[in-house]
N, C-alpha and C. Protein backbone atom coordinates (compact mmCIF):
# COMPACT_ATOMS: atom_id res chain seq x y z
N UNK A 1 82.79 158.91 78.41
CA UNK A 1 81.41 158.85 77.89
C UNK A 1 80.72 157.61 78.45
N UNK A 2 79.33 157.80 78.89
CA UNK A 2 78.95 156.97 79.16
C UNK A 2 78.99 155.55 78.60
N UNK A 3 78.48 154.42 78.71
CA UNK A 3 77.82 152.96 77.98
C UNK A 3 76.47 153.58 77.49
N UNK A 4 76.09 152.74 76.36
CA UNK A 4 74.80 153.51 76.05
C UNK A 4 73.79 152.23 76.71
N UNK A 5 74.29 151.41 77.54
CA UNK A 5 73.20 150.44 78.46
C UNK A 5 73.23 151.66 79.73
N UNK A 6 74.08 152.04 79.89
CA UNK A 6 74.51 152.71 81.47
C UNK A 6 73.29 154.16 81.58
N UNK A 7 73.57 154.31 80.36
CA UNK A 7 72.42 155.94 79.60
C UNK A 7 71.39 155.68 79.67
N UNK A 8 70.53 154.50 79.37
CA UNK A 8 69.24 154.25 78.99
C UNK A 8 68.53 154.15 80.62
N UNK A 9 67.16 154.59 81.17
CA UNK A 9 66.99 154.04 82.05
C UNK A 9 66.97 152.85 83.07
N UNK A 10 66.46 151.80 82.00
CA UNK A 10 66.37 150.45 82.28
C UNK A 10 68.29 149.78 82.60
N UNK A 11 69.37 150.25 82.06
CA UNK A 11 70.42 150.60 81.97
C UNK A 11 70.81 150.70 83.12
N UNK A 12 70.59 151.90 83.90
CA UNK A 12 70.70 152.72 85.32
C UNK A 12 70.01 152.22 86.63
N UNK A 13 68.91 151.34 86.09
CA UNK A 13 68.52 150.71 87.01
C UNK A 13 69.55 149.36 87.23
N UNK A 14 69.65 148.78 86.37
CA UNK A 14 70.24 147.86 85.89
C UNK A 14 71.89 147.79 87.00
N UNK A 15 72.44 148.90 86.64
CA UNK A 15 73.18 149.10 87.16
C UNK A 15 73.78 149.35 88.68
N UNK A 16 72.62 149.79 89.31
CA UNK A 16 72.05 150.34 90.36
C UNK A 16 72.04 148.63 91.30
N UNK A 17 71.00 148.14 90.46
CA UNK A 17 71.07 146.63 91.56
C UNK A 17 72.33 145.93 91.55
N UNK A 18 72.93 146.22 90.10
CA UNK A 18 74.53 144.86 90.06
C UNK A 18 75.54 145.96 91.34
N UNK A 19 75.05 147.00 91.44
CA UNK A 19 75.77 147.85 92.42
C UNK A 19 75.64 147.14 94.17
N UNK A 20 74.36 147.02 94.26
CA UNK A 20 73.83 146.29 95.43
C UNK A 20 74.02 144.64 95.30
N UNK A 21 74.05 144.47 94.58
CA UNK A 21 74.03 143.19 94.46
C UNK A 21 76.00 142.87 95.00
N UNK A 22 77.03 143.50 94.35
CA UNK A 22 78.29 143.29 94.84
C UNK A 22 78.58 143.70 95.76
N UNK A 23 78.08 144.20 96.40
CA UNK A 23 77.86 145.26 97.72
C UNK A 23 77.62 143.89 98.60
N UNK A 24 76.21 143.17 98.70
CA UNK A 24 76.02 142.33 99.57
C UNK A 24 76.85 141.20 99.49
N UNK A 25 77.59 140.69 98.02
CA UNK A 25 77.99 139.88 98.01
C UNK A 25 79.41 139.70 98.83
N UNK A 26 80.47 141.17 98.48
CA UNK A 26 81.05 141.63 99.20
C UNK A 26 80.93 141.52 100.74
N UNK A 27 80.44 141.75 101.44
CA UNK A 27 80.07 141.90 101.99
C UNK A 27 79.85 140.67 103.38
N UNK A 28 79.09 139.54 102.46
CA UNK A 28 79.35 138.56 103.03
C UNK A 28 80.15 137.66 102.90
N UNK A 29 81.05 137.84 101.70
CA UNK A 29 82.43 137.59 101.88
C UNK A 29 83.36 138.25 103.38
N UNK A 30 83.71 138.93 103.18
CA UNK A 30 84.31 139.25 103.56
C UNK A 30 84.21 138.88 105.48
N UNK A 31 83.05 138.63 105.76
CA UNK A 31 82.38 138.61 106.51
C UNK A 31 83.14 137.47 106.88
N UNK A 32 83.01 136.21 106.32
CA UNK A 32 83.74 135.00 106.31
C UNK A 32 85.08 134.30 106.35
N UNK A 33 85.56 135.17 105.02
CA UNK A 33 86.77 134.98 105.03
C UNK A 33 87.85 135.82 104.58
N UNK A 34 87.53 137.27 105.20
CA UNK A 34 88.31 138.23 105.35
C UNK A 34 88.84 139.08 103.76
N UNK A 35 89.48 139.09 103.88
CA UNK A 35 89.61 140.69 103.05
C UNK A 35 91.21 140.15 101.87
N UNK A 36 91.04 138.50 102.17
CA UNK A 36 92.00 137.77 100.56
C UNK A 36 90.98 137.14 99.43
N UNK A 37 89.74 137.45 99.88
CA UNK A 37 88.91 136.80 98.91
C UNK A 37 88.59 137.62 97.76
N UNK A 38 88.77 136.58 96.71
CA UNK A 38 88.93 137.29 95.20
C UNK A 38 87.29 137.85 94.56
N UNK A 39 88.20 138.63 93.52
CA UNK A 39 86.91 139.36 92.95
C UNK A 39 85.96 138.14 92.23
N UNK A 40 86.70 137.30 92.05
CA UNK A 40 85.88 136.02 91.08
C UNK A 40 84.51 135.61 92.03
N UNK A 41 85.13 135.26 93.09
CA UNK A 41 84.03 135.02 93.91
C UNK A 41 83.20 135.66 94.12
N UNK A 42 83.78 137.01 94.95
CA UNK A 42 82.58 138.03 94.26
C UNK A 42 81.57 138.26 93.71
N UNK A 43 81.97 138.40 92.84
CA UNK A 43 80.95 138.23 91.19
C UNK A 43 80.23 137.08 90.91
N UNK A 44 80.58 136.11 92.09
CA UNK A 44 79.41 135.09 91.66
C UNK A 44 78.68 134.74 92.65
N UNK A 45 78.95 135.55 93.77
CA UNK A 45 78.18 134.99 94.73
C UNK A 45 76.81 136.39 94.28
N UNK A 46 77.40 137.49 93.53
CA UNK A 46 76.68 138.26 93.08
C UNK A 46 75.75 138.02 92.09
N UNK A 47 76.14 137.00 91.44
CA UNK A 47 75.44 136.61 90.11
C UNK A 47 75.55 137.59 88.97
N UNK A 48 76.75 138.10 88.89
CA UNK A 48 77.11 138.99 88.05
C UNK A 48 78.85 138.86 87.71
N UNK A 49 78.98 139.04 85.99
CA UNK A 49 80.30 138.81 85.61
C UNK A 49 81.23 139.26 86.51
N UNK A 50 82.60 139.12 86.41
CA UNK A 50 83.51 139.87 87.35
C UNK A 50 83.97 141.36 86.55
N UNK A 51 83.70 140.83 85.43
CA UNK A 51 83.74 142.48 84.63
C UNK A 51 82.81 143.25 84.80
N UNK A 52 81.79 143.43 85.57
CA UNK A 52 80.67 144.01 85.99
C UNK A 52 80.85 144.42 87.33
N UNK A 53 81.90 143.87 88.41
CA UNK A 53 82.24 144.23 89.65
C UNK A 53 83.69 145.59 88.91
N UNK A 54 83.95 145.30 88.44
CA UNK A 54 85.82 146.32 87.75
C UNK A 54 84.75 147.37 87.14
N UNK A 55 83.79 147.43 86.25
CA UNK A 55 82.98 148.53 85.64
C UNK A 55 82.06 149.45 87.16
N UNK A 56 81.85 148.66 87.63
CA UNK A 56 81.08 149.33 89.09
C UNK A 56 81.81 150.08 89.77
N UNK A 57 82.99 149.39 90.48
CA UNK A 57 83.94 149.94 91.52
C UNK A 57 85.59 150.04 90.65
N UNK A 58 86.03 149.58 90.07
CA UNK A 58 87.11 149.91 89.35
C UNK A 58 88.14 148.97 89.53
N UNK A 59 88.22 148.30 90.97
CA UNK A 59 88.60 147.55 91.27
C UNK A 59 88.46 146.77 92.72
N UNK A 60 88.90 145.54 92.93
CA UNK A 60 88.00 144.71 94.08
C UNK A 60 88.58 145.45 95.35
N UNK A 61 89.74 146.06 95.67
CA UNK A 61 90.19 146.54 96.33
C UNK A 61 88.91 148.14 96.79
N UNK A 62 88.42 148.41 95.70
CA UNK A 62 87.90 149.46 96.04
C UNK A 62 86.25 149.23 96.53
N UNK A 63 85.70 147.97 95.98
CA UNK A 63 84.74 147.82 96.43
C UNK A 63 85.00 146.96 97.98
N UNK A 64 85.88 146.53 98.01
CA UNK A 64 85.83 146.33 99.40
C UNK A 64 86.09 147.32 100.83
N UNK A 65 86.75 148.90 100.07
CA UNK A 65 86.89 149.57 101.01
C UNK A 65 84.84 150.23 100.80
N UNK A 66 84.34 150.11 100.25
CA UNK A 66 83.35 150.40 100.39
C UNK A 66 82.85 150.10 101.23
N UNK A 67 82.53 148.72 101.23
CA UNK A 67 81.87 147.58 102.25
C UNK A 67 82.53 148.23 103.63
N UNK A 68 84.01 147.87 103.92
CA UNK A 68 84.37 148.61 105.23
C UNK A 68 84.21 150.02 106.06
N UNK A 69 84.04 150.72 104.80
CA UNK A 69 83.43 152.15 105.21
C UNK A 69 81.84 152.43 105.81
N UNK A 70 81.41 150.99 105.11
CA UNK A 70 79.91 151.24 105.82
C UNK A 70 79.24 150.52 107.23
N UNK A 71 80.73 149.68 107.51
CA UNK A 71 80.19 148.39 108.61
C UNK A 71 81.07 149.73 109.59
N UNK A 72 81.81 150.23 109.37
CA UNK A 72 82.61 151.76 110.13
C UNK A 72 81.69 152.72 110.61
N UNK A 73 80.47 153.12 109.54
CA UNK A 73 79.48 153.79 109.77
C UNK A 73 78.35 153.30 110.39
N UNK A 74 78.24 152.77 110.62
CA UNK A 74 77.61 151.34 111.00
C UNK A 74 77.40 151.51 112.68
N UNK A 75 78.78 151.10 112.37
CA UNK A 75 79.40 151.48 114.29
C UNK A 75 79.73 152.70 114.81
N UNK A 76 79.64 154.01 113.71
CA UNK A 76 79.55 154.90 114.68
C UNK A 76 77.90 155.50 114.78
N UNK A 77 77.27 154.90 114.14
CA UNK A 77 75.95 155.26 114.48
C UNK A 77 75.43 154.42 115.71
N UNK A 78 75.84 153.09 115.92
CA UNK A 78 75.68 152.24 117.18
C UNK A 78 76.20 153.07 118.22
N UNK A 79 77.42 153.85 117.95
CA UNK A 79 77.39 154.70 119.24
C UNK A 79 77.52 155.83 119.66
N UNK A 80 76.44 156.31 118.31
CA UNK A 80 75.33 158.09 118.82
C UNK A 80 74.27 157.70 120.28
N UNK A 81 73.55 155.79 119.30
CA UNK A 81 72.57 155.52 120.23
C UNK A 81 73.15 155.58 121.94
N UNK A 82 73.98 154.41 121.97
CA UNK A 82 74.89 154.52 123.22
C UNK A 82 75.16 155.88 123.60
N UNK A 83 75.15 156.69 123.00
CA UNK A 83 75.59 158.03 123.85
C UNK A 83 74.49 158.56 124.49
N UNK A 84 73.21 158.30 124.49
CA UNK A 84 72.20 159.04 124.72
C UNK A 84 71.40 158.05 125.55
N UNK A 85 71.90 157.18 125.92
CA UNK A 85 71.55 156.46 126.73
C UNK A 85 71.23 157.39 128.09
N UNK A 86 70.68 156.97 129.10
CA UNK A 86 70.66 157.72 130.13
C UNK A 86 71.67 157.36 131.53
N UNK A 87 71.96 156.14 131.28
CA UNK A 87 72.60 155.17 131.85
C UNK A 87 74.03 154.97 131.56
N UNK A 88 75.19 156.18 132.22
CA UNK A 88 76.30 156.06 131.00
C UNK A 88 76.99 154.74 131.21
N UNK A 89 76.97 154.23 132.30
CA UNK A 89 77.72 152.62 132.21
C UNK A 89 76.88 151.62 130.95
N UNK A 90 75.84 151.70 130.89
CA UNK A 90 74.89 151.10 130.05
C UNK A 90 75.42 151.27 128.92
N UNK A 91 75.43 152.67 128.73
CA UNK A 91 75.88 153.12 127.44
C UNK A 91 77.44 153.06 126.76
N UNK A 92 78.31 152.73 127.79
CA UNK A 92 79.71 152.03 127.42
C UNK A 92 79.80 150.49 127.26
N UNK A 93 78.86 149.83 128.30
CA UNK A 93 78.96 148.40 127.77
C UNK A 93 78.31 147.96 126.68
N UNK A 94 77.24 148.70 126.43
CA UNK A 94 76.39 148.33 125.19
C UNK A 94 77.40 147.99 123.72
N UNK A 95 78.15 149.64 123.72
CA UNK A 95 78.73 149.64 122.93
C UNK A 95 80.28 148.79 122.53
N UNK A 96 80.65 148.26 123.60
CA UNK A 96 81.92 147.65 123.70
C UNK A 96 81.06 146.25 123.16
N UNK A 97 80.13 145.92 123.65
CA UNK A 97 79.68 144.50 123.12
C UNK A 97 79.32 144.85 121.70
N UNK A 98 78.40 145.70 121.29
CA UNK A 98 78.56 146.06 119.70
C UNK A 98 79.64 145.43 118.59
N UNK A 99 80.55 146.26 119.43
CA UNK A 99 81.92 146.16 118.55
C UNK A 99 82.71 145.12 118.79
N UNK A 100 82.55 144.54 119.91
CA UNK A 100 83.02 143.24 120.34
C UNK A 100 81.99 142.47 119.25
N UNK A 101 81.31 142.30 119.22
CA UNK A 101 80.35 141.13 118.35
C UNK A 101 80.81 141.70 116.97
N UNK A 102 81.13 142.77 116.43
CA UNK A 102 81.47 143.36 115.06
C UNK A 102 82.62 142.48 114.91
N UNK A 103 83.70 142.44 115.61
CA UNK A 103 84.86 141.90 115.19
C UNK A 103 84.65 140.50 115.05
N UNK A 104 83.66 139.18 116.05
CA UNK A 104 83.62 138.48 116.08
C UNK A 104 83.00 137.83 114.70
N UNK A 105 82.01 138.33 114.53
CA UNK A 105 81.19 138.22 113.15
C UNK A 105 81.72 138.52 112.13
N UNK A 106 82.31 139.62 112.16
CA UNK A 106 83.13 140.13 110.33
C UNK A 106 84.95 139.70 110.37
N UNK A 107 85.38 138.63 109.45
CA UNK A 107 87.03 138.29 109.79
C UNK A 107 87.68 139.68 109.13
N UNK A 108 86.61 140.30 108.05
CA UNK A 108 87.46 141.19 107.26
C UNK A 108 87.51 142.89 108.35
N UNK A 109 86.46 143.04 108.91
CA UNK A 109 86.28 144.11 109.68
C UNK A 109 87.80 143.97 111.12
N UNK A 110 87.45 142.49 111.72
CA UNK A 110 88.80 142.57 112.44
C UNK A 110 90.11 142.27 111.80
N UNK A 111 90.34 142.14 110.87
CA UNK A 111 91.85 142.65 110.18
C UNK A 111 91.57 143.69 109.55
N UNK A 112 90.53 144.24 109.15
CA UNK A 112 91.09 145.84 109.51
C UNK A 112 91.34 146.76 110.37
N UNK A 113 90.76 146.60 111.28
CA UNK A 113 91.02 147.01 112.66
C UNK A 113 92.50 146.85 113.38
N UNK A 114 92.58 145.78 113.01
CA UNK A 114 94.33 144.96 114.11
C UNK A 114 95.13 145.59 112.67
N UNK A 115 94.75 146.45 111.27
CA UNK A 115 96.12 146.54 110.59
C UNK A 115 97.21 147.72 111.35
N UNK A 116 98.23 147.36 111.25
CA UNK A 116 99.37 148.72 111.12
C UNK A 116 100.43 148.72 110.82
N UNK A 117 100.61 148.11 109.94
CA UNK A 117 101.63 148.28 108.76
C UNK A 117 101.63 148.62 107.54
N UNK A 118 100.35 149.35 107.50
CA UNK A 118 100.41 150.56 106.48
C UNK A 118 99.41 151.64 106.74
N UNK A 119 99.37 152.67 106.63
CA UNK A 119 98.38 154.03 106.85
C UNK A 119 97.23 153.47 106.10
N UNK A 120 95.89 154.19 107.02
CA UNK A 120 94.92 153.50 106.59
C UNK A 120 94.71 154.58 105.41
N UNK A 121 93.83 154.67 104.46
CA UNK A 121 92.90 155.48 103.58
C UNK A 121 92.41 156.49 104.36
N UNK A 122 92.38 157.83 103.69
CA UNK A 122 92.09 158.95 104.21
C UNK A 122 90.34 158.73 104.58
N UNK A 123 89.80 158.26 103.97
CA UNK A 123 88.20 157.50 104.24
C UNK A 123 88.25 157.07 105.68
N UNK A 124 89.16 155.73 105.62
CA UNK A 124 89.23 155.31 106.97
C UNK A 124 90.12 155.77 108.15
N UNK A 125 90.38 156.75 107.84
CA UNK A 125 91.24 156.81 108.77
C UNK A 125 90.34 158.29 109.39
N UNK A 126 89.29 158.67 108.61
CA UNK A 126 88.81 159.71 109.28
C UNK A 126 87.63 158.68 110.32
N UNK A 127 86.89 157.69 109.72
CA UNK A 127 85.90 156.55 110.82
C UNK A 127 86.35 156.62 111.86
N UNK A 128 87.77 155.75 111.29
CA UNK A 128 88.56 155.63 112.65
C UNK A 128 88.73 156.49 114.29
N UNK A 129 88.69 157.84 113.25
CA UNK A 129 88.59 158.66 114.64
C UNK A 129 87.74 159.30 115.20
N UNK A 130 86.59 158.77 114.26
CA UNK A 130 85.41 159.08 114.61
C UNK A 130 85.02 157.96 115.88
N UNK A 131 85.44 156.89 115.53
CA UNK A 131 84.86 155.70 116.31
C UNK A 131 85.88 156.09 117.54
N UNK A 132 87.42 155.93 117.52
CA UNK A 132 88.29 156.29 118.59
C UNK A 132 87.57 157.74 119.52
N UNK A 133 86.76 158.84 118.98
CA UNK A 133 86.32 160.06 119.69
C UNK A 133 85.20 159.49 120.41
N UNK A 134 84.18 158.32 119.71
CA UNK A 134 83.02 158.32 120.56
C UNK A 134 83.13 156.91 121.51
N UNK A 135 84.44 156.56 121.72
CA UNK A 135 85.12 155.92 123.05
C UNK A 135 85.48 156.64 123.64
N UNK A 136 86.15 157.67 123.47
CA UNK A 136 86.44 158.65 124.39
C UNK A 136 85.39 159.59 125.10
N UNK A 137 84.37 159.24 124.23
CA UNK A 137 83.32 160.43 124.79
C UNK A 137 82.38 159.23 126.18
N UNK A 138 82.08 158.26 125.50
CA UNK A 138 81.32 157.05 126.15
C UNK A 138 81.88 156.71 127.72
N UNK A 139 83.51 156.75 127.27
CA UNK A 139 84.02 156.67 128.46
C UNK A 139 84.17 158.15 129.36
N UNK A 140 84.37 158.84 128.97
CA UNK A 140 84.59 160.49 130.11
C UNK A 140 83.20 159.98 131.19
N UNK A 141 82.02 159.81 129.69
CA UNK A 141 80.88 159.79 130.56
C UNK A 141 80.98 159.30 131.50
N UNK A 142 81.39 157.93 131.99
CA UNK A 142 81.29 156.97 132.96
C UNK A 142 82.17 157.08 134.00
N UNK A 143 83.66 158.15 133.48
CA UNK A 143 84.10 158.76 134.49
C UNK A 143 83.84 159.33 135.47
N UNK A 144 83.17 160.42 134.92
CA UNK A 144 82.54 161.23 135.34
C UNK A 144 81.33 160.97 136.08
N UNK A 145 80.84 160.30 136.44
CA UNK A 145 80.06 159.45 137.11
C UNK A 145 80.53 158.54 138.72
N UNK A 146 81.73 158.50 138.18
CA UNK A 146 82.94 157.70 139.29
C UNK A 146 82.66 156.00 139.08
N UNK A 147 82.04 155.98 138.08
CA UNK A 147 81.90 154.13 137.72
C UNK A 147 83.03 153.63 137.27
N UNK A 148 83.96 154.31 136.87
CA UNK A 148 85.16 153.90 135.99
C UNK A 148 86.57 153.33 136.57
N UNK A 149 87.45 152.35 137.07
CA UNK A 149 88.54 152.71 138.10
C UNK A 149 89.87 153.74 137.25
N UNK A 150 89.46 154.47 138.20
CA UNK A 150 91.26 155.83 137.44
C UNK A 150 92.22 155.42 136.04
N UNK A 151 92.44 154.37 136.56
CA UNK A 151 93.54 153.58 136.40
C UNK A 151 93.15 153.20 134.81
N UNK A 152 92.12 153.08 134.33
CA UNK A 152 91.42 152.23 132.98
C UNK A 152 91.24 153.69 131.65
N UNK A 153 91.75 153.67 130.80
CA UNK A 153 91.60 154.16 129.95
C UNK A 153 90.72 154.14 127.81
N UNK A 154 90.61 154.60 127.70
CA UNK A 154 89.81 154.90 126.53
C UNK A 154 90.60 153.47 125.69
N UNK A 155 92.06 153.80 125.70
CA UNK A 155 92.29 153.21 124.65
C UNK A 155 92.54 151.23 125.31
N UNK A 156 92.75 151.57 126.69
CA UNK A 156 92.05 149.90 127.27
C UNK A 156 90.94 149.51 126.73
N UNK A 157 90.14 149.77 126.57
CA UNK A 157 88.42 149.22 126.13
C UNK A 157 88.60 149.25 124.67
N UNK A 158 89.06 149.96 124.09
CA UNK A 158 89.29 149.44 122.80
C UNK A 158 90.19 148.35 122.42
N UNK A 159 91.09 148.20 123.12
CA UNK A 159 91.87 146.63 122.88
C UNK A 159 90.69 145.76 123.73
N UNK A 160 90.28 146.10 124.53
CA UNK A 160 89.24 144.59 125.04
C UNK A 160 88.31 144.27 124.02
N UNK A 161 87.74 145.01 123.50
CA UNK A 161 87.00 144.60 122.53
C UNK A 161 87.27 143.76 121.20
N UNK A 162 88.39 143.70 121.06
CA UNK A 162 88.77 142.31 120.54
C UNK A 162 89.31 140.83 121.07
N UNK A 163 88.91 141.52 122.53
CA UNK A 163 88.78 139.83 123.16
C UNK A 163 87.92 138.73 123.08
N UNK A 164 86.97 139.07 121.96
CA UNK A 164 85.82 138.35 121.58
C UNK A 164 86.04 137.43 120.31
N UNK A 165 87.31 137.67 119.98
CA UNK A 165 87.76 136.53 118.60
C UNK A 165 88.74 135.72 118.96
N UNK A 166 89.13 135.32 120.03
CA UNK A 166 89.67 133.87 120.39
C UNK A 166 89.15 133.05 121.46
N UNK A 167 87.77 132.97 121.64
CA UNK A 167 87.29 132.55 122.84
C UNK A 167 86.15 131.18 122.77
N UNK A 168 86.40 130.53 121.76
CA UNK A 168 85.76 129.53 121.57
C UNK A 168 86.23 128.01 122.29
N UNK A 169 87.56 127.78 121.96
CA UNK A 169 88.00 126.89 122.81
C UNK A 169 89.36 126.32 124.07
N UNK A 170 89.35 126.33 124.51
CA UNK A 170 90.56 126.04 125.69
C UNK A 170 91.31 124.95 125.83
N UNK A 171 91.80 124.18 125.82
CA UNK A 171 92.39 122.87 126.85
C UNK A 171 91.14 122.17 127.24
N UNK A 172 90.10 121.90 125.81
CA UNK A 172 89.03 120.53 126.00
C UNK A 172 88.00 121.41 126.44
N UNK A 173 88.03 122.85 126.72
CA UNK A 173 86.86 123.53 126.89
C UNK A 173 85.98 124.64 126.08
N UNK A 174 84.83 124.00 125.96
CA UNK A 174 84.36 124.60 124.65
C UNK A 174 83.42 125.64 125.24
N UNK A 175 84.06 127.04 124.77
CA UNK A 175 82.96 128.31 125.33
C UNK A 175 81.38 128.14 125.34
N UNK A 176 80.89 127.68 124.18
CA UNK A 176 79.66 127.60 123.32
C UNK A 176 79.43 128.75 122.60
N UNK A 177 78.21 129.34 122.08
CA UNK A 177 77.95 129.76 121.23
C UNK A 177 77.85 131.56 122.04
N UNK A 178 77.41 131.77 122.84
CA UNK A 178 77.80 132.93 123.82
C UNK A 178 78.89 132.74 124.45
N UNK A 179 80.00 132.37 124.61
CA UNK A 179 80.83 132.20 125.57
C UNK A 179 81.69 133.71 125.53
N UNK A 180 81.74 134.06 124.06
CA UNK A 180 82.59 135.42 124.10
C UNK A 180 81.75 136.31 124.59
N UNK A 181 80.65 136.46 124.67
CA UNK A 181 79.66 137.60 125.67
C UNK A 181 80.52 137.67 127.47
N UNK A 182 80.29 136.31 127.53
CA UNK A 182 80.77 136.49 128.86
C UNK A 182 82.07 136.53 129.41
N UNK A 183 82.69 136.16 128.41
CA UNK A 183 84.27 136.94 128.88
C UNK A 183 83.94 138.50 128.40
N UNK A 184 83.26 139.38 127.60
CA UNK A 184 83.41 140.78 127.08
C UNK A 184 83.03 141.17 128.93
N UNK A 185 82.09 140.32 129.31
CA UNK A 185 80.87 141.27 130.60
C UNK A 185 82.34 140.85 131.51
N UNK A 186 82.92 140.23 131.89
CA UNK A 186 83.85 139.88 133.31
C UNK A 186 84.35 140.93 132.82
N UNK A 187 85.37 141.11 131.23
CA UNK A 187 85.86 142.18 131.47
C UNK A 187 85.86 143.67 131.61
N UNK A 188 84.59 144.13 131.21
CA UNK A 188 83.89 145.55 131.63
C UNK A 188 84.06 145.63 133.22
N UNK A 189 83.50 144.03 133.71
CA UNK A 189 83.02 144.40 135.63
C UNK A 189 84.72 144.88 135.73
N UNK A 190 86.15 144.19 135.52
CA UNK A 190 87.26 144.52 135.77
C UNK A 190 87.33 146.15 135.55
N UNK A 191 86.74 146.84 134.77
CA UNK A 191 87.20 147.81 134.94
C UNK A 191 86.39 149.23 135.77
N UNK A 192 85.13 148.14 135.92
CA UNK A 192 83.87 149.13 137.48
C UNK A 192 85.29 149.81 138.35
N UNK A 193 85.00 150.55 139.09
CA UNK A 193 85.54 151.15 140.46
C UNK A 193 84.52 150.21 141.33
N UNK A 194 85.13 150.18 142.08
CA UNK A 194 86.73 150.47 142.38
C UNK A 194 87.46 149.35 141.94
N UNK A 195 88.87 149.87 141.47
CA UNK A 195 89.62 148.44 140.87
C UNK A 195 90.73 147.93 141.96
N UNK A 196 90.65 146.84 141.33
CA UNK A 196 91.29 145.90 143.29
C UNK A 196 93.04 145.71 143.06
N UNK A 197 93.49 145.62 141.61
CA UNK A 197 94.86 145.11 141.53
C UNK A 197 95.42 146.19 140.15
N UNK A 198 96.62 146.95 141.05
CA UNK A 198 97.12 148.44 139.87
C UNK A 198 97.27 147.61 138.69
N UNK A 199 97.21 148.07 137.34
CA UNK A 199 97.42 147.77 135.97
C UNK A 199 99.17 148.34 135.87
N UNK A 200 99.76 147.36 135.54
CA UNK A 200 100.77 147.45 134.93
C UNK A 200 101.40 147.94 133.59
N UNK A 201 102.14 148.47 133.43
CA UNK A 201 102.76 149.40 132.67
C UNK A 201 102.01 150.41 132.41
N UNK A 202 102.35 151.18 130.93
CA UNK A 202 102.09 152.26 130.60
C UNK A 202 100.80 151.94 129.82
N UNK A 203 100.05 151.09 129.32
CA UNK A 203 99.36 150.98 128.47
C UNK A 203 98.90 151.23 127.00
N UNK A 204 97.87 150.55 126.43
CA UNK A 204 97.91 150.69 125.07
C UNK A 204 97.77 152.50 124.68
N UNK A 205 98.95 152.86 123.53
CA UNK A 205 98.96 153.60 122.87
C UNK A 205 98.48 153.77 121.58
N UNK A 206 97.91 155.21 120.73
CA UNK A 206 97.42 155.23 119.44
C UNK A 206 98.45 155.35 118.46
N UNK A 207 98.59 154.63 117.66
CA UNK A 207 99.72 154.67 116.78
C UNK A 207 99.87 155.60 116.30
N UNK A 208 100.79 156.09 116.10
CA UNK A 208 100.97 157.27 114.73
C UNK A 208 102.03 156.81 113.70
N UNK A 209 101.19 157.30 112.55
CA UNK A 209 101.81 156.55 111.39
C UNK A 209 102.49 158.10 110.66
């Protein structure tokens, strides 16, 4: 049965913003400092009790797969646009920098991404292959074109794209504030045709869990 605050209009509205409100707060948590940050915090960066985040979502675990389901959706709408590009190289680098800057910006989005030691949620694990299909599609394109070298595959560009979260400093050398842009662009040109030096081994595989 409902709350009789939850029933009343003013209630439902009520409810509606502490909904958005843990949503963003979430959100930019997680953003920061990944996906161990407690519901307490939460709730206050929300300005709302933490018993008001457990009445919303049920639990912090669940409002945070929320948050991840939508920065997921997020990125596969970033690459409908990329697909319709006219320009399919355009339209593969666009999107590799997308998601390259996704991981860089969100700590909680790239440990979800790098997890596999446990099956994701049937939620995410359908994104997932939504996002894994429209790499595969982004890339045929560019195949098919002959921009691509043979040798470079779908699931290569998806591991490059997390080459954008350790690239700040070196041995006294400090990237700056773009520096991961320009390691993402050297490594796209590496994979133009024609490619100059064979890739070794078998390459990255999709897990199966």
């Amino acid at each position: 049965m409902p709350r009789e605050s939850d029933a009343m209009p003013g209630g439902r509205a009520d409810a509606r913003r502490n909904r958005r409100l843990l949503i963003a707060a979430a959100q930019e948590a997680i953003a920061s400092r990944g996906l161990d940050v407690s519901a307490l915090d939460i709730a206050k960066v929300a300005g709302v009790g933490v018993g008001t985040l457990y009445r919303r979502f049920g639990t912090k675990e669940a409002l945070l797969d929320a948050v991840v389901l939508s920065l997921y959706d997020e990125l596969c709408d970033a690459a409908q646009v990329c697909m319709e590009r006219a320009d399919a190289w355009k339209g593969l680098t666009e999107f590799v920098m997308e998601l390259a800057g996704a991981h860089r910006d969100n700590l909680g989005l790239a440990e979800v991404t790098a997890a596999c030691e446990v099956p994701p949620s049937p939620e995410l694990a359908e994104r997932t292959a939504a996002l894994q299909d429209a790499v595969i599609r982004l890339t045929e394109r560019v195949r098919a074109v002959g921009a691509l070298r043979e040798d470079v595959t779908w699931q290569d560009i998806m591991i490059c794209s997390r080459a954008s979260l350790d690239t700040d400093h070196s041995l006294g050398v400090d990237a700056g504030p773009n520096g991961w842009r320009r390691v993402i662009t050297l490594l796209l040109d590496g994979m133009r045709a024609p490619g100059r030096t064979p890739l070794e081994g078998p390459g990255p595989q999709v897990r199966a869990w």
